[in-house]
PDB file of N, CA and C in Angstrom:
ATOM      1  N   UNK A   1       0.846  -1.159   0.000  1.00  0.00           N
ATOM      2  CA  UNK A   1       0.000   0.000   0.000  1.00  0.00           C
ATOM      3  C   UNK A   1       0.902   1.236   0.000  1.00  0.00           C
ATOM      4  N   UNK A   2       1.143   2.232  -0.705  1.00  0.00           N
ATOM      5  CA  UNK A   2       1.558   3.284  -1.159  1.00  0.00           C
ATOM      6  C   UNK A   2       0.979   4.407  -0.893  1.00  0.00           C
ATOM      7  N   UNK A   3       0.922   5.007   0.331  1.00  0.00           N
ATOM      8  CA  UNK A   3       0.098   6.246   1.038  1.00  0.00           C
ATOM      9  C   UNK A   3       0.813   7.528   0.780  1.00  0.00           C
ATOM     10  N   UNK A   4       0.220   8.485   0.314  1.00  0.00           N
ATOM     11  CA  UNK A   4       1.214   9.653   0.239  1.00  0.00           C
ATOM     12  C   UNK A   4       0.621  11.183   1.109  1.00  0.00           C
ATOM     13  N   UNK A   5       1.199  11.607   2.077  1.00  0.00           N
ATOM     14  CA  UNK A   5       1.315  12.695   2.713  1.00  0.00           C
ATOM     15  C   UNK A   5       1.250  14.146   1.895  1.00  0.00           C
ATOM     16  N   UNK A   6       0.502  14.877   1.652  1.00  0.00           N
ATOM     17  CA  UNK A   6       0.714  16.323   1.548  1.00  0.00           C
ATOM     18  C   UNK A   6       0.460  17.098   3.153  1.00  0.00           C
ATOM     19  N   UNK A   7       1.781  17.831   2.717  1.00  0.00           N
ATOM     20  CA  UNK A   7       1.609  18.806   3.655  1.00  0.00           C
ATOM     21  C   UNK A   7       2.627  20.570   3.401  1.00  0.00           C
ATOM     22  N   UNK A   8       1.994  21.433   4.059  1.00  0.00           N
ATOM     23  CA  UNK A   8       2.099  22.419   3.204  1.00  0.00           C
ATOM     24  C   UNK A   8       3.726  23.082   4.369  1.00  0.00           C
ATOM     25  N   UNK A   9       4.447  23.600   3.450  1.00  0.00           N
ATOM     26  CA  UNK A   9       6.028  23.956   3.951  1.00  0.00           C
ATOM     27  C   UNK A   9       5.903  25.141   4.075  1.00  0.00           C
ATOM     28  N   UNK A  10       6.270  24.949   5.024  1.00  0.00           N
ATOM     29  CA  UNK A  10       6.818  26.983   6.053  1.00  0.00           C
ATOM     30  C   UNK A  10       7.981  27.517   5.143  1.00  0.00           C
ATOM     31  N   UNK A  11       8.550  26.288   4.758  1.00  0.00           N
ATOM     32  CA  UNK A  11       9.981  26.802   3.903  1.00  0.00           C
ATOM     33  C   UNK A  11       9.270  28.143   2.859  1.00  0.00           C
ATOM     34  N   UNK A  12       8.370  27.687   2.149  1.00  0.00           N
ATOM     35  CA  UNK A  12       7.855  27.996   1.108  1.00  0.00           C
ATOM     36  C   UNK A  12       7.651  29.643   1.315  1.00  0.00           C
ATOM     37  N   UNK A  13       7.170  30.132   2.533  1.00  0.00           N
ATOM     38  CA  UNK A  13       7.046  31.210   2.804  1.00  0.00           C
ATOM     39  C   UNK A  13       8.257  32.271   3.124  1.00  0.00           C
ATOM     40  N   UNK A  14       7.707  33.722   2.306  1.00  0.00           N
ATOM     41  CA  UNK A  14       8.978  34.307   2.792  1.00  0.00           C
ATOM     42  C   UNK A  14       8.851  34.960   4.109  1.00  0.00           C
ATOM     43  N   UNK A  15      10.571  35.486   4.644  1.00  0.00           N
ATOM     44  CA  UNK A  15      10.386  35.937   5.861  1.00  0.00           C
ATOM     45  C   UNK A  15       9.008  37.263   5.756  1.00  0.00           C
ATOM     46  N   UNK A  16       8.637  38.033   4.795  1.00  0.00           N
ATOM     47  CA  UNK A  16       7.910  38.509   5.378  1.00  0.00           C
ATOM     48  C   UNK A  16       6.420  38.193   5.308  1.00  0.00           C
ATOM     49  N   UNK A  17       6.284  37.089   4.818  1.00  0.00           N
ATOM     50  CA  UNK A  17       4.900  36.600   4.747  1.00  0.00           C
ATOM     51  C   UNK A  17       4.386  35.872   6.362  1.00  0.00           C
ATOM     52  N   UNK A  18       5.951  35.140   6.832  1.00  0.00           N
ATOM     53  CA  UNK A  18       6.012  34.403   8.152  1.00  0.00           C
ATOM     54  C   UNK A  18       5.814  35.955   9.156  1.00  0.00           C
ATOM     55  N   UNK A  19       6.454  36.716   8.621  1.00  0.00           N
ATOM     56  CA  UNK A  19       6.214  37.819  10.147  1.00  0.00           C
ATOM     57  C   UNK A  19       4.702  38.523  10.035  1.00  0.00           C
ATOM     58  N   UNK A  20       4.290  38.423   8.855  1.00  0.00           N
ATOM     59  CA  UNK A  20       2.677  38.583   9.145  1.00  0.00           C
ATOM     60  C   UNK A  20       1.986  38.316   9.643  1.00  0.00           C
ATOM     61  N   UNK A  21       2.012  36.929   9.142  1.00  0.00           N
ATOM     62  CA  UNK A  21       1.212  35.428   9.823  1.00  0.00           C
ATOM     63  C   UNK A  21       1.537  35.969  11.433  1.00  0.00           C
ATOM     64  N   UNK A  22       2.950  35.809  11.324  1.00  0.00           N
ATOM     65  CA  UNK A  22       3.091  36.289  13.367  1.00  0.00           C
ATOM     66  C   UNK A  22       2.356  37.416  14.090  1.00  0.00           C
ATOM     67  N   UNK A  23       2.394  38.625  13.368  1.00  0.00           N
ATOM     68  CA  UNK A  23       2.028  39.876  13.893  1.00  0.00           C
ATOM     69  C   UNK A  23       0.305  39.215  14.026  1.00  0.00           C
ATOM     70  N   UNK A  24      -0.074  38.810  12.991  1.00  0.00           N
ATOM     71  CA  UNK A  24      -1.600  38.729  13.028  1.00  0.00           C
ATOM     72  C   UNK A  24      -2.019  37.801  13.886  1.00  0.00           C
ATOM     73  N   UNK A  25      -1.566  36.471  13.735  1.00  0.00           N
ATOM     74  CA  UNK A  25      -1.681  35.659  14.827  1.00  0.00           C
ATOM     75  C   UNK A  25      -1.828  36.126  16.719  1.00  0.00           C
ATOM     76  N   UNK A  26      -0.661  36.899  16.940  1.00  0.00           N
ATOM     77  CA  UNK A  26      -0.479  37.745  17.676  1.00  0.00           C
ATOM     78  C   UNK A  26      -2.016  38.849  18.189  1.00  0.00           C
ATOM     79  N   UNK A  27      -1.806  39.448  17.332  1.00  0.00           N
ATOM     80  CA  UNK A  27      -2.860  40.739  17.402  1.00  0.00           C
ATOM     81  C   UNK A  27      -4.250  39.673  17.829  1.00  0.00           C
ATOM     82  N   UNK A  28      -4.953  38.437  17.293  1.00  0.00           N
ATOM     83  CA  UNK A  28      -6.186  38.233  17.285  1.00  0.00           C
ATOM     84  C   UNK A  28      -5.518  37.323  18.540  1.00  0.00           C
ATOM     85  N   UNK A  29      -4.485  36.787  19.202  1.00  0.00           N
ATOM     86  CA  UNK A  29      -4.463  36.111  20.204  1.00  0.00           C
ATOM     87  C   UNK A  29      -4.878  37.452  21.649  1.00  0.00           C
ATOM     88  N   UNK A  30      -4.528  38.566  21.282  1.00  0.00           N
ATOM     89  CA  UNK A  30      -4.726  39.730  22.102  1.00  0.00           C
ATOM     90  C   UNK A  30      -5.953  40.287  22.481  1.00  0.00           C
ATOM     91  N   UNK A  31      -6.393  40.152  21.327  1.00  0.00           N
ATOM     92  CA  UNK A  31      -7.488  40.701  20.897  1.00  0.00           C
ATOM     93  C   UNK A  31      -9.007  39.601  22.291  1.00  0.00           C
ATOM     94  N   UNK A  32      -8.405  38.302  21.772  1.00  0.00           N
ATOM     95  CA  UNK A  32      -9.084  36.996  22.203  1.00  0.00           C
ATOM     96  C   UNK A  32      -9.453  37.243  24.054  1.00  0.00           C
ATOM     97  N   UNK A  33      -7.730  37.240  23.816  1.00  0.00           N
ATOM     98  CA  UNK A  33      -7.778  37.412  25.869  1.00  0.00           C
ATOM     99  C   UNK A  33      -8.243  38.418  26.489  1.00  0.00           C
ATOM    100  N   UNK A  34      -8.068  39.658  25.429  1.00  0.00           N
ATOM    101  CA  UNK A  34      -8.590  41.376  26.431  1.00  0.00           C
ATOM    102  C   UNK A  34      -9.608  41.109  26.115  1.00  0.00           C
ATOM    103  N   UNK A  35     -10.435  40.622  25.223  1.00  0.00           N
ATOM    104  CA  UNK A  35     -12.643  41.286  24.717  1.00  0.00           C
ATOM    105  C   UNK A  35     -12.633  40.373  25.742  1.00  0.00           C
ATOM    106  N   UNK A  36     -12.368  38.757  26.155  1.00  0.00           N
ATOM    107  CA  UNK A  36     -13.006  38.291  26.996  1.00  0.00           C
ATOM    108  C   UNK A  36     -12.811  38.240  28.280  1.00  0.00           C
ATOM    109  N   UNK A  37     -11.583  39.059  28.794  1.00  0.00           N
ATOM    110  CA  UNK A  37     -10.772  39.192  29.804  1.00  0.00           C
ATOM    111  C   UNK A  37     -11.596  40.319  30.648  1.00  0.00           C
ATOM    112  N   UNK A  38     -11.998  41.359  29.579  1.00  0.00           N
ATOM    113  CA  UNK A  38     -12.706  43.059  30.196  1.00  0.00           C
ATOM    114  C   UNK A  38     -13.881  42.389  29.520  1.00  0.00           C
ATOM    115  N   UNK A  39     -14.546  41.320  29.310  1.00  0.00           N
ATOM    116  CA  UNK A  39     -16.206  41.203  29.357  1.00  0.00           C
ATOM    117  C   UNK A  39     -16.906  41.852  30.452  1.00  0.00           C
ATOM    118  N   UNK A  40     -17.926  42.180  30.245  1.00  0.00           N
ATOM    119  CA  UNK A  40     -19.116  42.759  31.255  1.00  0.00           C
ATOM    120  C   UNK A  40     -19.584  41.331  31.613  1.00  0.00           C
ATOM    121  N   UNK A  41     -19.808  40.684  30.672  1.00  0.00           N
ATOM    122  CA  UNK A  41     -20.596  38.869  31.391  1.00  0.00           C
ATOM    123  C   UNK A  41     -19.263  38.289  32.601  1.00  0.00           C
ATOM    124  N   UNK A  42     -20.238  38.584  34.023  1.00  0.00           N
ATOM    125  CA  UNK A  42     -19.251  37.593  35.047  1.00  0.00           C
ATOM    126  C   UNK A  42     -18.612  36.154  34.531  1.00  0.00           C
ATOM    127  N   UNK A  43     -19.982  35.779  33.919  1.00  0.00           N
ATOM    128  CA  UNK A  43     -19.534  34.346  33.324  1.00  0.00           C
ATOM    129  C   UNK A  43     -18.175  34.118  32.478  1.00  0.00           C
ATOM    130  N   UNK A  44     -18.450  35.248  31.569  1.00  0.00           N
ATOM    131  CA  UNK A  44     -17.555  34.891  30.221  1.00  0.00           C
ATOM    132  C   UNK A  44     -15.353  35.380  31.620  1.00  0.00           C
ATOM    133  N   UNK A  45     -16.051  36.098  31.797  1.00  0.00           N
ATOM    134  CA  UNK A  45     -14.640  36.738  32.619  1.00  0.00           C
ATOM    135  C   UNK A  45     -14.165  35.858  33.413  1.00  0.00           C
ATOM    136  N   UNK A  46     -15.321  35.353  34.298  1.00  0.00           N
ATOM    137  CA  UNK A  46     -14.601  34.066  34.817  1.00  0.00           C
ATOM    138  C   UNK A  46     -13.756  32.908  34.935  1.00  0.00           C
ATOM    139  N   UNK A  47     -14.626  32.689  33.463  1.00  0.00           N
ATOM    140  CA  UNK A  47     -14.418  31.530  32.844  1.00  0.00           C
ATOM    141  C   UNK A  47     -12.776  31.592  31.941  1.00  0.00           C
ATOM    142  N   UNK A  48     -12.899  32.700  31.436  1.00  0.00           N
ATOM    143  CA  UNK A  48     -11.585  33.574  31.304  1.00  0.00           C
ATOM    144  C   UNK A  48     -10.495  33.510  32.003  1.00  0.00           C
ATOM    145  N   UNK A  49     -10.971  33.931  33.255  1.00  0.00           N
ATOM    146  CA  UNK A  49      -9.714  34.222  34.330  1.00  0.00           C
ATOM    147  C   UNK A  49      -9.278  33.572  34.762  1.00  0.00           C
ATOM    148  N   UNK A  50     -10.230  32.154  35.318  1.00  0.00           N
ATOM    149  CA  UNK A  50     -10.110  30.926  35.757  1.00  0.00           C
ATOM    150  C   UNK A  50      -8.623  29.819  34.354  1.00  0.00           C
ATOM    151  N   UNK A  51      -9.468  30.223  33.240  1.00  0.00           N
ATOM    152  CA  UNK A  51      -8.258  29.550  32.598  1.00  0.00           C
ATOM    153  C   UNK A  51      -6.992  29.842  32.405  1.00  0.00           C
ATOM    154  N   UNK A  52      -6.490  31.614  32.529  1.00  0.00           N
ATOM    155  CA  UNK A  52      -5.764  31.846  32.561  1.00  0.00           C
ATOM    156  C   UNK A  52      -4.750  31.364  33.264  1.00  0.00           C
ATOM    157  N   UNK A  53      -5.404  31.687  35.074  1.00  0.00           N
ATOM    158  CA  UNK A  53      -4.920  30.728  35.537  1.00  0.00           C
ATOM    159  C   UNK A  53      -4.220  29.800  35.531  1.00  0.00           C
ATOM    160  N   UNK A  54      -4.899  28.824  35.417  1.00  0.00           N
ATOM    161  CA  UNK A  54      -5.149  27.196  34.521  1.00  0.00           C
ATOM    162  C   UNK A  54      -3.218  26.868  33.696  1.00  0.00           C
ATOM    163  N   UNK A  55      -3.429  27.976  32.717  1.00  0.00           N
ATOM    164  CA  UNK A  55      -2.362  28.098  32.085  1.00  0.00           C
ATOM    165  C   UNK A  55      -1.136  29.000  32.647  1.00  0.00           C
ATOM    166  N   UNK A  56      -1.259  29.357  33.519  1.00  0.00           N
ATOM    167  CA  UNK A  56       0.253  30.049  34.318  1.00  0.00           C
ATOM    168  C   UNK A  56       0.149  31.448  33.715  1.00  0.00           C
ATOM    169  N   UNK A  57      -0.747  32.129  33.192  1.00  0.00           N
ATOM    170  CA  UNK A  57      -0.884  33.091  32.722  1.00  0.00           C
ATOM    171  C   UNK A  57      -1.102  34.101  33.543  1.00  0.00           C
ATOM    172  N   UNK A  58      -0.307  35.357  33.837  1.00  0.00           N
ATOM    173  CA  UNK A  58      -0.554  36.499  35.036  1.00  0.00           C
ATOM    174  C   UNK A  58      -1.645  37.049  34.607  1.00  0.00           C
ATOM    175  N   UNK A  59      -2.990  37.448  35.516  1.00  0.00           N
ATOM    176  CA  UNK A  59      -4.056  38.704  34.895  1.00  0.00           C
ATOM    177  C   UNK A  59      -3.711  39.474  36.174  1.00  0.00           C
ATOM    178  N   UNK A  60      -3.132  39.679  37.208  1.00  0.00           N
ATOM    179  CA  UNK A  60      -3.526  40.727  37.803  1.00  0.00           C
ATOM    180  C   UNK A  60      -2.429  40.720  38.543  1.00  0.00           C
TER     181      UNK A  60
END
């Protein structure tokens, strides 16, 4: 049986296509933790803060 793998190469990208990807990646990881971090819903903040937590992550 003869199985063949595609998969797509980072090589392929140039450095400034990779520092995009980063900056943006970045920005919506920020974006993710502050809207739900400063929610008005106790819940959503909680649930938030609690994972931060969770993950060794400083909020305060």
């Amino acid at each position: 049986m003869n199985t063949q793998v595609q998969t797509a190469s980072i090589a392929r990208l140039s450095v400034s296509q990779r520092l995009i990807a980063g900056v943006l990646a970045l920005l919506i990881g920020f974006v993710l933790v502050g809207g739900v971090g400063f929610a008005s819903d106790m819940a959503i903040h909680n649930g938030a803060h609690d994972t931060r937590h969770a993950l060794g992550f400083p909020c305060h």
